[in-house]
Protein backbone atom coordinates (compact mmCIF):
# COMPACT_ATOMS: atom_id res chain seq x y z
CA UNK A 1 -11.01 -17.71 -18.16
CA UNK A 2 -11.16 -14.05 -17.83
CA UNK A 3 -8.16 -11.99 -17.90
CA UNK A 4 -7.19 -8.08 -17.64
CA UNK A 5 -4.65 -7.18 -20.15
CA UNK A 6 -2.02 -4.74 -21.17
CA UNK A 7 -1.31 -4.72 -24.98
CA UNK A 8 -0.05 -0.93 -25.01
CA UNK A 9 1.30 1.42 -22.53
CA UNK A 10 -1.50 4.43 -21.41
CA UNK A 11 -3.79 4.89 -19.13
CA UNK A 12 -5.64 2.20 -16.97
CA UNK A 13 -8.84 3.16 -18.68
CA UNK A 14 -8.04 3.02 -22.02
CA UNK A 15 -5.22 0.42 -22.08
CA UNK A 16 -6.99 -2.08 -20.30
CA UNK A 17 -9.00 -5.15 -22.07
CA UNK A 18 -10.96 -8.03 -20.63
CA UNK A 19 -9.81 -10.80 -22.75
CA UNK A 20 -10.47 -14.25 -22.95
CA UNK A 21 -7.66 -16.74 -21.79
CA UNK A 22 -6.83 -20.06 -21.43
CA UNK A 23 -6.71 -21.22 -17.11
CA UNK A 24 -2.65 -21.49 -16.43
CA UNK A 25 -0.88 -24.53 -15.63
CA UNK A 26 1.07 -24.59 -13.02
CA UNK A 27 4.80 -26.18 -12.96
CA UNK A 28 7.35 -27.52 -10.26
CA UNK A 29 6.92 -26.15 -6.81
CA UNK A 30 3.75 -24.10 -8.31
CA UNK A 31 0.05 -23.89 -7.51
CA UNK A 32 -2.67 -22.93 -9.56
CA UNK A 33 -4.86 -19.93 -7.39
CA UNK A 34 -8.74 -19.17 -7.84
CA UNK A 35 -8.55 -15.78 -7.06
CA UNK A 36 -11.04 -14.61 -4.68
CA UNK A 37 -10.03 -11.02 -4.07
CA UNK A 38 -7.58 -8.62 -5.78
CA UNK A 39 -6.30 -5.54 -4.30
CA UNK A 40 -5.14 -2.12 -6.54
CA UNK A 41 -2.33 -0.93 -5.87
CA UNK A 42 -0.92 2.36 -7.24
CA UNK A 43 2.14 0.24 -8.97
CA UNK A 44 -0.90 -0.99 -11.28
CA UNK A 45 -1.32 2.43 -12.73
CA UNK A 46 2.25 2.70 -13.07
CA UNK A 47 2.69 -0.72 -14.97
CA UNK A 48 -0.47 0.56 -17.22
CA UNK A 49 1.53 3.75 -18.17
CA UNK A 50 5.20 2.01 -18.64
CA UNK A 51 6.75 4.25 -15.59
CA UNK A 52 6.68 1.49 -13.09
CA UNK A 53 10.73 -0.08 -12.11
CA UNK A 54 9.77 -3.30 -13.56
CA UNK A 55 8.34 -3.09 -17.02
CA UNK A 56 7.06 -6.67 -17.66
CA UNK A 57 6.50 -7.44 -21.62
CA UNK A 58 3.06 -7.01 -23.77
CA UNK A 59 0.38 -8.08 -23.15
CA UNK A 60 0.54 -8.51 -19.15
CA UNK A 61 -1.71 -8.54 -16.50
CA UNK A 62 -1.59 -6.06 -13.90
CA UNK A 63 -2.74 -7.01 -9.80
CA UNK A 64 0.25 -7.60 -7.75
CA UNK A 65 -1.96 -8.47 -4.25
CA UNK A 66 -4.88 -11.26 -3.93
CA UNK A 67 -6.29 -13.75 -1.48
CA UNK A 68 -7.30 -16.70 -3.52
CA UNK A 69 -7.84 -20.37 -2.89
CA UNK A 70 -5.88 -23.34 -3.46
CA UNK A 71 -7.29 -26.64 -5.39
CA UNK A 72 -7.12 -28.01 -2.49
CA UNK A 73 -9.53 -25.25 -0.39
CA UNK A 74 -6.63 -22.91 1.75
CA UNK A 75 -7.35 -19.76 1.60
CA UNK A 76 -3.89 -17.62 0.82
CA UNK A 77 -2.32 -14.32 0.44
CA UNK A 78 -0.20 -14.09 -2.97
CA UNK A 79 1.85 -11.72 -4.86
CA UNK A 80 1.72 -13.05 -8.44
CA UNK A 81 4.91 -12.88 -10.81
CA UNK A 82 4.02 -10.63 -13.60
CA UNK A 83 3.46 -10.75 -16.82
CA UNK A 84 0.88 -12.83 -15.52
CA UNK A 85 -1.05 -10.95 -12.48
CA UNK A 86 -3.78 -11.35 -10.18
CA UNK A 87 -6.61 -9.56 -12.11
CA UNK A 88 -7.88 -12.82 -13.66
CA UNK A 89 -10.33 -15.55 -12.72
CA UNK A 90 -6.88 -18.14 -11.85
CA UNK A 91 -3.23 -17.69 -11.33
CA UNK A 92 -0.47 -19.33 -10.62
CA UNK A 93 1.86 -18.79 -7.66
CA UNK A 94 4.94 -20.63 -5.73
CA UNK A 95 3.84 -22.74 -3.54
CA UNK A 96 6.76 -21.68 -0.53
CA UNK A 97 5.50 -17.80 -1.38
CA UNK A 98 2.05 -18.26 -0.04
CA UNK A 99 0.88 -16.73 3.20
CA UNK A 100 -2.32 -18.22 4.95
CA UNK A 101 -4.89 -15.84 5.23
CA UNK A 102 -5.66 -13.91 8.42
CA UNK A 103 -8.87 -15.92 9.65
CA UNK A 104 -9.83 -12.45 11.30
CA UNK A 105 -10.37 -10.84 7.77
CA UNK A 106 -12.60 -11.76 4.83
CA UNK A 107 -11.22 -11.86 1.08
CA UNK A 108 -11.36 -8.44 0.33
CA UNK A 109 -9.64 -7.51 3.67
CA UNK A 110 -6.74 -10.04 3.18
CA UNK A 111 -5.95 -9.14 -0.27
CA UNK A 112 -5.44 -5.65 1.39
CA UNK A 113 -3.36 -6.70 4.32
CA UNK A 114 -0.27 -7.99 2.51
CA UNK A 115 2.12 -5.42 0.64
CA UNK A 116 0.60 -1.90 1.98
CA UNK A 117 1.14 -3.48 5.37
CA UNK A 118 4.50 -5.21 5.09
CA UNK A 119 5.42 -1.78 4.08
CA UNK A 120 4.17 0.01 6.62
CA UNK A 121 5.45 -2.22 9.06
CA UNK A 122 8.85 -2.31 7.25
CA UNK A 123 8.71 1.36 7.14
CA UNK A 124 8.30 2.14 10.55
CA UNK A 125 9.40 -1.20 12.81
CA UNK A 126 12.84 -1.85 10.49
CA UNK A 127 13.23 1.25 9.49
CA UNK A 128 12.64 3.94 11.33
CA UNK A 129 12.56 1.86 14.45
CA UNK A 130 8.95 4.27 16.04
CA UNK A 131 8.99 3.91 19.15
CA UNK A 132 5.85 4.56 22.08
CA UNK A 133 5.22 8.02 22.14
CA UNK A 134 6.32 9.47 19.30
CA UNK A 135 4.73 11.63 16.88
CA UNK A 136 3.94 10.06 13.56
CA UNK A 137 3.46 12.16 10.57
CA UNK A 138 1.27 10.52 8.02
CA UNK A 139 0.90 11.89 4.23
CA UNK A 140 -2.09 10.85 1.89
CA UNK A 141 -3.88 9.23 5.76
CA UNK A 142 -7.11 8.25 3.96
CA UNK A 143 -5.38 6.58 1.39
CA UNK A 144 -4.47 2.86 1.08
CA UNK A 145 -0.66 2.99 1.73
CA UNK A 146 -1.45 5.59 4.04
CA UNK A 147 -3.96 3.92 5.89
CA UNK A 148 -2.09 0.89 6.70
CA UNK A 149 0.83 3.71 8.36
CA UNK A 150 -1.95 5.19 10.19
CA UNK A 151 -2.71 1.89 11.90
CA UNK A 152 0.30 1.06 12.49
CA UNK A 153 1.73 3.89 14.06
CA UNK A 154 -1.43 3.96 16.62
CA UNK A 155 -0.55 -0.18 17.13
CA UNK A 156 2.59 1.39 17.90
CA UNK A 157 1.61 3.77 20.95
CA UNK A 158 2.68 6.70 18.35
CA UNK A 159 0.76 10.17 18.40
CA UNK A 160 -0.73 9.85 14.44
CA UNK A 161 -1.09 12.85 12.66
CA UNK A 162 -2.63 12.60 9.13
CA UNK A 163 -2.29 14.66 6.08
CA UNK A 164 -4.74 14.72 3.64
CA UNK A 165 -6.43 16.64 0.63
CA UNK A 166 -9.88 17.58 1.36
CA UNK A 167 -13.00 17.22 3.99
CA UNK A 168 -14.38 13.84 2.63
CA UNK A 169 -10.63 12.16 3.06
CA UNK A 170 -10.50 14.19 6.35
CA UNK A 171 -13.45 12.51 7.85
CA UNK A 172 -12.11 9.07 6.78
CA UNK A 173 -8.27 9.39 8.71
CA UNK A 174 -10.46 10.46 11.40
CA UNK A 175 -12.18 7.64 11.77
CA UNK A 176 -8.96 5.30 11.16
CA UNK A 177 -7.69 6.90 14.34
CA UNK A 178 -5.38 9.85 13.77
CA UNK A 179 -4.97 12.32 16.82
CA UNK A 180 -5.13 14.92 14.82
CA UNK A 181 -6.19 15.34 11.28
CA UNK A 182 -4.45 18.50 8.76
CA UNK A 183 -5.85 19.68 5.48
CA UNK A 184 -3.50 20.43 2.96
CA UNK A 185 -5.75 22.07 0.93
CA UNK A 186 -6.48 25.12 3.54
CA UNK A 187 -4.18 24.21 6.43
CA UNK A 188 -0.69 25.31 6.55
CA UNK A 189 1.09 21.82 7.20
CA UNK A 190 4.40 22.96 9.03
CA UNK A 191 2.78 25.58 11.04
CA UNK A 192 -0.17 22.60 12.65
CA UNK A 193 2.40 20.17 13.10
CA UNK A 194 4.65 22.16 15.43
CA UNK A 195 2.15 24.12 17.13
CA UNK A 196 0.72 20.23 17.91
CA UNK A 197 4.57 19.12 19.10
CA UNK A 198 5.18 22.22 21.31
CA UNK A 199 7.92 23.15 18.77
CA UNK A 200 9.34 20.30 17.96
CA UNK A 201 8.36 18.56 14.98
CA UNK A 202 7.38 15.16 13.75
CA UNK A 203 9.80 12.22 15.35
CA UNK A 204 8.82 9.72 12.19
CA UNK A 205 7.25 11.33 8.80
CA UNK A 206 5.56 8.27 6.38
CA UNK A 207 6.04 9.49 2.81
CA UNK A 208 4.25 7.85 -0.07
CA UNK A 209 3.72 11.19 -1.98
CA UNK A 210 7.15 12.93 -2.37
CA UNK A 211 7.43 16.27 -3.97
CA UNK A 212 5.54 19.17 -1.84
CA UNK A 213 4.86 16.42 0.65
CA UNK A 214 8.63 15.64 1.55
CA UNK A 215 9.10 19.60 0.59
CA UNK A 216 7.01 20.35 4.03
CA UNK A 217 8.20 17.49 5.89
CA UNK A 218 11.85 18.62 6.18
CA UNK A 219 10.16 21.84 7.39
CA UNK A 220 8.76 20.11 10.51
CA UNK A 221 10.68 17.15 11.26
CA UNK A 222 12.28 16.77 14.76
CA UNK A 223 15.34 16.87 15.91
CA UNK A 224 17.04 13.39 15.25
CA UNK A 225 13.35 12.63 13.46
CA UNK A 226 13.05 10.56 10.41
CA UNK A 227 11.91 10.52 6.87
CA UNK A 228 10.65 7.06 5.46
CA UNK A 229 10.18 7.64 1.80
CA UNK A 230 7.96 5.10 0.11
CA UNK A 231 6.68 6.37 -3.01
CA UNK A 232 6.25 9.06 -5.26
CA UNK A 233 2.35 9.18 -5.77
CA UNK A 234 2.77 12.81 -6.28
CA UNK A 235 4.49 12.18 -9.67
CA UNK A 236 7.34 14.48 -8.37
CA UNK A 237 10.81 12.59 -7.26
CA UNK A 238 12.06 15.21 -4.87
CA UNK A 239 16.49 16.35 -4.64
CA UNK A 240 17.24 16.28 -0.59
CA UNK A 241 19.43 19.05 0.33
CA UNK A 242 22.14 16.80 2.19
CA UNK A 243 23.51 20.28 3.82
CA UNK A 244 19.70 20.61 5.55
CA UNK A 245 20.03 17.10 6.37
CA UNK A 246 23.32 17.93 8.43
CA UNK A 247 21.87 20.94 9.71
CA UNK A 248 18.99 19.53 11.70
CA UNK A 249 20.44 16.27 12.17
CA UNK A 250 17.62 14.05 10.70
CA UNK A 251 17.52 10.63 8.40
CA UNK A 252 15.73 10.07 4.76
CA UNK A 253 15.21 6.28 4.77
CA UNK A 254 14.52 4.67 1.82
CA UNK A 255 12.29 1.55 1.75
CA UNK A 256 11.36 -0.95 -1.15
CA UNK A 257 9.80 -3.53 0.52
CA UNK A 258 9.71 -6.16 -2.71
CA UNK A 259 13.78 -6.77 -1.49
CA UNK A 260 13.22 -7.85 1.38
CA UNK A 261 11.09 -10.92 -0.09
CA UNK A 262 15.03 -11.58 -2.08
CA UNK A 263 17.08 -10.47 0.72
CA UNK A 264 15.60 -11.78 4.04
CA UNK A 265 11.99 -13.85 3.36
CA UNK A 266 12.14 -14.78 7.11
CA UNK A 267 11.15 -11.32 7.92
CA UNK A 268 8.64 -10.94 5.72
CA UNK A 269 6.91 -14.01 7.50
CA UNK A 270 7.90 -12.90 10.12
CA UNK A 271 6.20 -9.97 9.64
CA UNK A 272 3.33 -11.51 8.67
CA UNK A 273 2.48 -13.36 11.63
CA UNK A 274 2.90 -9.98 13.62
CA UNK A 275 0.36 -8.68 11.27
CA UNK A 276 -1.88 -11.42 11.34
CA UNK A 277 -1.74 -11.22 15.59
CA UNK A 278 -2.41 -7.29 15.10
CA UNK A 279 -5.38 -8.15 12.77
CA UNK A 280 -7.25 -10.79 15.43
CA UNK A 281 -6.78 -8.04 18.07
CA UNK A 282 -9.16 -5.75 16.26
CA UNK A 283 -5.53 -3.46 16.25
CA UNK A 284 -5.38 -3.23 11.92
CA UNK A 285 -8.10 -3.57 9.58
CA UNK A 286 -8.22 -2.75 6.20
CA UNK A 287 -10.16 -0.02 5.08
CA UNK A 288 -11.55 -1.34 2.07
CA UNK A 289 -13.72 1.44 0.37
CA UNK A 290 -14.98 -0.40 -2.27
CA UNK A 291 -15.64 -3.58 -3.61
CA UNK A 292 -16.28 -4.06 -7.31
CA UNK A 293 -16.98 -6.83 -10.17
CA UNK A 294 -14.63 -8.33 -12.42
CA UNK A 295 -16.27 -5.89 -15.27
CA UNK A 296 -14.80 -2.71 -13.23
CA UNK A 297 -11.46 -3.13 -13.21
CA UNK A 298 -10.20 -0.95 -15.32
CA UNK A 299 -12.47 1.84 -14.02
CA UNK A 300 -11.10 1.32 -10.26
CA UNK A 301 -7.12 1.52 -11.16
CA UNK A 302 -7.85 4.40 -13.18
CA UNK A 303 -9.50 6.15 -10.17
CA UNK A 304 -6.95 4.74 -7.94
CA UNK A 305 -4.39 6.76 -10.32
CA UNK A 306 -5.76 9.44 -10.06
CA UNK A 307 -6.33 9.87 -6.47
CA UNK A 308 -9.85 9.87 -6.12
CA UNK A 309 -10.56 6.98 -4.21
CA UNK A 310 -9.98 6.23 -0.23
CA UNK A 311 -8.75 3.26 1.30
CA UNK A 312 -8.54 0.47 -0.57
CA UNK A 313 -10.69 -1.06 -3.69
CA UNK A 314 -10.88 -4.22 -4.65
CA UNK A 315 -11.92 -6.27 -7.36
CA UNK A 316 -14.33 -9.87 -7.08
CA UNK A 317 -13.44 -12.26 -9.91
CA UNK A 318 -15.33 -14.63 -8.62
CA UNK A 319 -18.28 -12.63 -6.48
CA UNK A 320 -16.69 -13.33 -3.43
CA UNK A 321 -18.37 -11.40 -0.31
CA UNK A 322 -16.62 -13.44 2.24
């Protein structure tokens, strides 16, 4: 079969080979997965470079999202256990980790639905507990973890306002459904978001980007508001000042949504039925960007690292176009 691989730490596009491999076997309480869709994630990048927390041995296979189907013809959602990841023609999986596959979305879709979802769900629901009527503050809105928040929040009965980095992107968390839409390449962020909140500030910011991001969120965040930190696409880990923290009496929640599949899997299906329910209501829908062969793997993670794409893209092992 046909495998991505990692034999040396770099960049997507120049570290990553399509190599021949031999079709896994799977063992005890495994299943062997024909993998009919396979989301990028940023994380790929950052296993392709060496910077991600987990740094799996060489050669692996990056592609931590799919739908694929079973030998047996259910359709499933699937993180596979690196070294051994989901951009490949098969993998192999644990059979009680499966989700079914929202019948409301085809492959590409599903592949998309499970861990920038779950996150954005975690983020905001468990989290920062958003409740109807809030303002949601959204950074990198036309992006795939972003998009998922965006979503969410509106699911949510929150006021969505999106940050993003140019007029193409703009259009795009337009049409996703943000109430209002700020460009941080000639808008002054803090200055729009208050002049939108009468003053007050964003109840719930949804940060994926760190650095300047989180730098302008504590500049605008509401009284008793709070910070959900997911990532740090921005390549810059920002220092909270704990005395501005005190000051304005807000919260910086962390969330790594991988624990919770460890520390409380009932939520996570839990979660998942919510999202599948949000999903045949026409309420969340993937926006998948792009859909692209086998062959262009390594092409799309290295645009997904380095922030030119929107939404999602996703890669076809087998062809798939349901």
């Amino acid at each position: 079969m046909q495998a991505w691989r990692v034999h040396r730490n770099g960049e997507p596009g120049e570290v990553m080979t399509l190599d021949e491999t031999d079709r896994p076997v799977p063992g005890e309480g495994q299943v062997l997965l024909s993998v009919r869709a396979a989301n990028i994630n940023f994380p790929d990048a950052l296993l392709c470079r060496g910077q991600y927390q987990v740094r799996p041995p060489l050669p692996f296979t990056p592609g931590v999202e799919i739908c694929g189907l079973t030998e047996d013809g259910r359709r499933v959602l699937a993180t596979p256990a690196l070294p051994n990841g989901g951009l490949a023609e098969y993998v192999v999986v644990d059979e009680a980790a499966l989700l079914p596959a929202p019948g409301a979305l085809d492959d590409a879709e599903a592949a998309a639905l499970h861990i920038g979802y779950q996150t954005g769900w975690f983020g905001l629901h468990r989290r920062a507990r958003i409740q109807p009527g809030e303002t949601l503050l959204v950074h990198a809105a036309a992006g795939g973890v972003g998009s998922a928040a965006v979503q969410l929040g509106k699911a949510a009965g929150a006021t969505v306002i999106g940050v993003v980095g140019g007029p193409e992107k703009a259009a795009v968390a337009r049409k996703l459904g943000c109430d209002l839409v700020v460009d941080r390449r000639t808008e002054d962020i803090v200055a729009t978001v208050k002049e939108a909140t009468g003053g007050r500030g964003a109840d719930v910011v949804y940060d994926p980007v760190g650095g300047d991001a989180y730098a302008k969120s504590v500049k605008c965040i509401a009284f008793e508001g709070r910070i959900v930190v997911v990532g740090f696409a921005g390549g810059t880990v920002p220092a909270p000042a704990l005395n501005h923290v005190l000051v304005k009496n807000y919260s910086v929640l962390g969330l790594h949504w991988g624990l919770y599949n460890t520390k409380d899997p009932a939520a996570v299906r839990a979660c998942h039925d919510e999202l599948t329910e949000l999903a045949a209501q026409g309420l969340v829908k993937p926006l998948v960007s792009e859909r692209v062969p086998m062959s262009a793997a390594a092409d799309a993670v290295q645009r997904v690292a380095d922030g030119t794409t929107t939404g999602r893209v996703v890669v076809l092992p087998t062809g798939s176009t349901r």
